[in-house]
N, C-alpha and C. Protein backbone atom coordinates (compact mmCIF):
# COMPACT_ATOMS: atom_id res chain seq x y z
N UNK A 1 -46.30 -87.17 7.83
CA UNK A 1 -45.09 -86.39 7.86
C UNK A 1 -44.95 -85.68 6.50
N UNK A 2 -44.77 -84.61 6.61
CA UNK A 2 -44.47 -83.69 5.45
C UNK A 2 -42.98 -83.61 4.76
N UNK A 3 -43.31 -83.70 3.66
CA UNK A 3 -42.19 -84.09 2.88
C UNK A 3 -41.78 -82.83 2.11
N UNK A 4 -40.20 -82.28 2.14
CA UNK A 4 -39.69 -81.03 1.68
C UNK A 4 -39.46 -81.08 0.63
N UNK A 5 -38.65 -82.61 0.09
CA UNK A 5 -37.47 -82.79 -0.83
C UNK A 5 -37.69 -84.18 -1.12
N UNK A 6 -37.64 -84.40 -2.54
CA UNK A 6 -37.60 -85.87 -2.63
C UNK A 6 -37.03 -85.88 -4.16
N UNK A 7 -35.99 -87.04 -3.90
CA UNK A 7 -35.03 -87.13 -5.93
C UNK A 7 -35.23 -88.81 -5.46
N UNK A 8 -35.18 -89.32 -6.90
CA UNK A 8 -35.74 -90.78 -7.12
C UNK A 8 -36.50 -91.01 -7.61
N UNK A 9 -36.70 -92.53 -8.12
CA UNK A 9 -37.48 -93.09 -8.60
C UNK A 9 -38.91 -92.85 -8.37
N UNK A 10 -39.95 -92.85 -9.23
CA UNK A 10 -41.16 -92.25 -8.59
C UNK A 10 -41.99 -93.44 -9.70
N UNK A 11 -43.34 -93.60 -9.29
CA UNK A 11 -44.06 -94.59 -9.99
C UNK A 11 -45.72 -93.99 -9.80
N UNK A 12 -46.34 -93.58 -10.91
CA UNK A 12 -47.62 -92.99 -10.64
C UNK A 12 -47.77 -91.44 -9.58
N UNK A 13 -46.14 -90.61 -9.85
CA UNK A 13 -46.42 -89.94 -8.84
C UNK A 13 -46.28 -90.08 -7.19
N UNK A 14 -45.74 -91.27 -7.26
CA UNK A 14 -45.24 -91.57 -5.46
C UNK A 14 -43.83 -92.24 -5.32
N UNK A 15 -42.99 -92.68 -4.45
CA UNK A 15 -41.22 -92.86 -4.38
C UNK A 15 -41.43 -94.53 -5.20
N UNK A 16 -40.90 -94.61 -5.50
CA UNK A 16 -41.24 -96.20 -5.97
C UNK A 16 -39.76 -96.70 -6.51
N UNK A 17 -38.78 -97.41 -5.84
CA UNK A 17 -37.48 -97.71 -6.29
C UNK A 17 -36.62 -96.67 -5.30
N UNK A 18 -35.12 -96.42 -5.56
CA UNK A 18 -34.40 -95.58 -4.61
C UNK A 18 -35.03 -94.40 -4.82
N UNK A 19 -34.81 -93.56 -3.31
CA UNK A 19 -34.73 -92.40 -3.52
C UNK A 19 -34.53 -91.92 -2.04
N UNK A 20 -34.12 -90.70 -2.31
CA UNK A 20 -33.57 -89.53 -0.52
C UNK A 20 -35.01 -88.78 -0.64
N UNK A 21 -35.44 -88.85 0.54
CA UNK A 21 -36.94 -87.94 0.58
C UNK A 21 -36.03 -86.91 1.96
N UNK A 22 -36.02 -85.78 2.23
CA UNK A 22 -35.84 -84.92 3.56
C UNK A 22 -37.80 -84.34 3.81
N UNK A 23 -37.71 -85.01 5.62
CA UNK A 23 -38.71 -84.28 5.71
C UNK A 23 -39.00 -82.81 6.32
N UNK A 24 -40.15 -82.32 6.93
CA UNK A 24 -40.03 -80.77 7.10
C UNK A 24 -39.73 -80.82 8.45
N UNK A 25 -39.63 -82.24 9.13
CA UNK A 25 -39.07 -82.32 10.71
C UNK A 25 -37.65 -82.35 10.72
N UNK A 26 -36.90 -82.24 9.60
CA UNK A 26 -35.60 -82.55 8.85
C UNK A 26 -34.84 -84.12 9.60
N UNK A 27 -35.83 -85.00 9.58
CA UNK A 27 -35.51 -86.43 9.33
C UNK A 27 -35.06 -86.70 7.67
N UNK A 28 -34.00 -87.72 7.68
CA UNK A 28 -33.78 -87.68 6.21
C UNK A 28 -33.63 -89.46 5.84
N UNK A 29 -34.72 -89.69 4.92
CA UNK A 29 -34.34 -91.09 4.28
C UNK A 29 -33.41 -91.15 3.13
N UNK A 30 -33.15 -92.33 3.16
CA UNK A 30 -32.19 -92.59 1.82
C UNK A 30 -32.26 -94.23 1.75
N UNK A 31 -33.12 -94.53 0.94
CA UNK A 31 -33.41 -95.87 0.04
C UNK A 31 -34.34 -96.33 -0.10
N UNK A 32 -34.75 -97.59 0.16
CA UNK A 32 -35.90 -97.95 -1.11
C UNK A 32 -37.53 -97.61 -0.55
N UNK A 33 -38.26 -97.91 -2.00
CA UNK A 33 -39.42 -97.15 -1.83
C UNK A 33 -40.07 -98.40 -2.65
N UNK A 34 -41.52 -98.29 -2.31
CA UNK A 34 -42.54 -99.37 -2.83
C UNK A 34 -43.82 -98.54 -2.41
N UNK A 35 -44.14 -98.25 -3.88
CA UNK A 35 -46.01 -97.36 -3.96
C UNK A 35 -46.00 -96.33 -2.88
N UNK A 36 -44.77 -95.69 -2.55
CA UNK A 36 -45.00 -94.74 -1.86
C UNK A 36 -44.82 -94.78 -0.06
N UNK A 37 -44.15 -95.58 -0.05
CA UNK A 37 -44.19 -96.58 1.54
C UNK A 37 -42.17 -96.94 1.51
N UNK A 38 -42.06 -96.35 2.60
CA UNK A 38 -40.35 -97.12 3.36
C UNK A 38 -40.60 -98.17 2.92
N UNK A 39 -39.43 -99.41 2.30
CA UNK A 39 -40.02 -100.88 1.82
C UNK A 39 -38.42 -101.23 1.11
N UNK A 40 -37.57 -102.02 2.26
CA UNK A 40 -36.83 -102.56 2.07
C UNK A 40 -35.28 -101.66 2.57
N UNK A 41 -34.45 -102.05 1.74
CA UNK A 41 -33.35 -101.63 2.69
C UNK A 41 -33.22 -100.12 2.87
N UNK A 42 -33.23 -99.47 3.76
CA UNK A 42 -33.12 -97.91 4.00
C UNK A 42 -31.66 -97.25 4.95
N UNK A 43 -31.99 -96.39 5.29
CA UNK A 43 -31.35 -95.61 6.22
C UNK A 43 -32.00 -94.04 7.04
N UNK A 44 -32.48 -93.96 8.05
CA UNK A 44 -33.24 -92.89 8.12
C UNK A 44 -32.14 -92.14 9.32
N UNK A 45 -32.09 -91.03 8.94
CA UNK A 45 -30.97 -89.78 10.21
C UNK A 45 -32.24 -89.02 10.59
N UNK A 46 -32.61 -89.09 11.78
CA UNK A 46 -34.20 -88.51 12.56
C UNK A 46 -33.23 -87.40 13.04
N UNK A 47 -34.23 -86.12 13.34
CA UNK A 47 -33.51 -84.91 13.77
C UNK A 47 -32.64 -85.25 14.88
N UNK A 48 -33.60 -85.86 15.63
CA UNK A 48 -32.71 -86.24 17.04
C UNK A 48 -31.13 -86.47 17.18
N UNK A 49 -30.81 -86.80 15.90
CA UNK A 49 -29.48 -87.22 15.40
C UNK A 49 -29.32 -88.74 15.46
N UNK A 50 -30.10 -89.29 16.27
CA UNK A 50 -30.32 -91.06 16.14
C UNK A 50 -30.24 -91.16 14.40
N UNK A 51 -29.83 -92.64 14.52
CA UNK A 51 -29.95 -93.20 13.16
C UNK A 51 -30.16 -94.88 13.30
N UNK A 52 -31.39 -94.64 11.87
CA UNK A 52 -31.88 -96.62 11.71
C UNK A 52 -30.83 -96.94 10.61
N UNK A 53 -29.99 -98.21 10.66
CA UNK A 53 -30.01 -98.40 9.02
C UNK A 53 -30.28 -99.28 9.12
N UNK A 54 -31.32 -100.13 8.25
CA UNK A 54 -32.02 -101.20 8.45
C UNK A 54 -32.79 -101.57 7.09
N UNK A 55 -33.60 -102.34 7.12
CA UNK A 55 -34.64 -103.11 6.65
C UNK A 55 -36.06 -102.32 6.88
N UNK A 56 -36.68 -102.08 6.30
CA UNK A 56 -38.09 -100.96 6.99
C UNK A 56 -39.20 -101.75 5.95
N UNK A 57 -40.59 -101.96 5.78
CA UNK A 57 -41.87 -102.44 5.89
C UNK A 57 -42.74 -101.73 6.06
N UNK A 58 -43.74 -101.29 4.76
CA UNK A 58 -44.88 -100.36 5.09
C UNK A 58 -44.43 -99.37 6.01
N UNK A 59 -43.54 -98.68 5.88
CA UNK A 59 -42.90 -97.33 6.24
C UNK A 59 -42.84 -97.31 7.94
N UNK A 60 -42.22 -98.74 8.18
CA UNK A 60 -41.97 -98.62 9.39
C UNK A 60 -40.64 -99.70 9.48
N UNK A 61 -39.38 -99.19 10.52
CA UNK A 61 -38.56 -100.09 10.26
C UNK A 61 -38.91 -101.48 10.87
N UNK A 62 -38.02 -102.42 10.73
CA UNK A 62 -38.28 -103.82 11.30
C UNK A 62 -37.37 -103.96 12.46
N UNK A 63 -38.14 -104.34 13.77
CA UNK A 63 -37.74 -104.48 15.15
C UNK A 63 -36.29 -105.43 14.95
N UNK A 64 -36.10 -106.33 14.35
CA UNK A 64 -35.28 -107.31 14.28
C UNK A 64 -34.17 -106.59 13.64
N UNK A 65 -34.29 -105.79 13.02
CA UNK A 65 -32.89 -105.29 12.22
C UNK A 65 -32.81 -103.96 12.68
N UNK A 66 -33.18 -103.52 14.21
CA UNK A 66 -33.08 -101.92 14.63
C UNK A 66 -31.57 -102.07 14.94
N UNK A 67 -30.93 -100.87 14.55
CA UNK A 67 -29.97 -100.70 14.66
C UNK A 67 -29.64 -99.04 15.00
N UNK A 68 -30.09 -98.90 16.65
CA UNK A 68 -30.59 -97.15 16.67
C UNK A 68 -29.04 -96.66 17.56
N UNK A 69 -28.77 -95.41 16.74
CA UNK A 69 -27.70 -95.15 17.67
C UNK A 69 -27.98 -93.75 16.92
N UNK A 70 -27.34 -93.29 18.64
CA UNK A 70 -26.69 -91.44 18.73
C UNK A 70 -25.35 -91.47 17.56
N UNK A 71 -25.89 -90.28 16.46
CA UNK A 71 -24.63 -89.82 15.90
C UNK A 71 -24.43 -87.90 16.13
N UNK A 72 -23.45 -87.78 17.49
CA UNK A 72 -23.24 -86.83 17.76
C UNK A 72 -21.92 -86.07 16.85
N UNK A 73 -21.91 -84.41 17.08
CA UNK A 73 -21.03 -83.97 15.72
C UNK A 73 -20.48 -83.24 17.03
């Protein structure tokens, strides 16, 4: 996934600690980062308008803490 925008913590050049990355699918994260990988508590708003806020692992969230819902405007 291609990445537009990213403010935060960075380590060697990759997200490492907080940070909001927007991607070019305009999914938008906001929180933690480890070597460049989703990794620990997050929040992701996917275009779809669904939203995780959760717990995420090697840049994938964790089944046990999905928490997916429609946020319609």
């Amino acid at each position: 996934m291609a990445v537009v925008d990213l403010a935060g913590q960075c380590k060697e050049g990759r997200p490492h600690g907080y940070g909001v990355c927007k991607f070019a699918n305009t999914d938008v994260y906001t929180g933690m980062w480890e070597d460049g990988l989703r990794s620990g508590r997050g929040v992701c708003i996917y275009a779809s308008g669904e939203k995780f806020d959760g717990l995420w692992s090697c840049n994938q969230p964790l089944e046990n803490d999905y928490m997916l819902q429609a946020t319609y405007n």
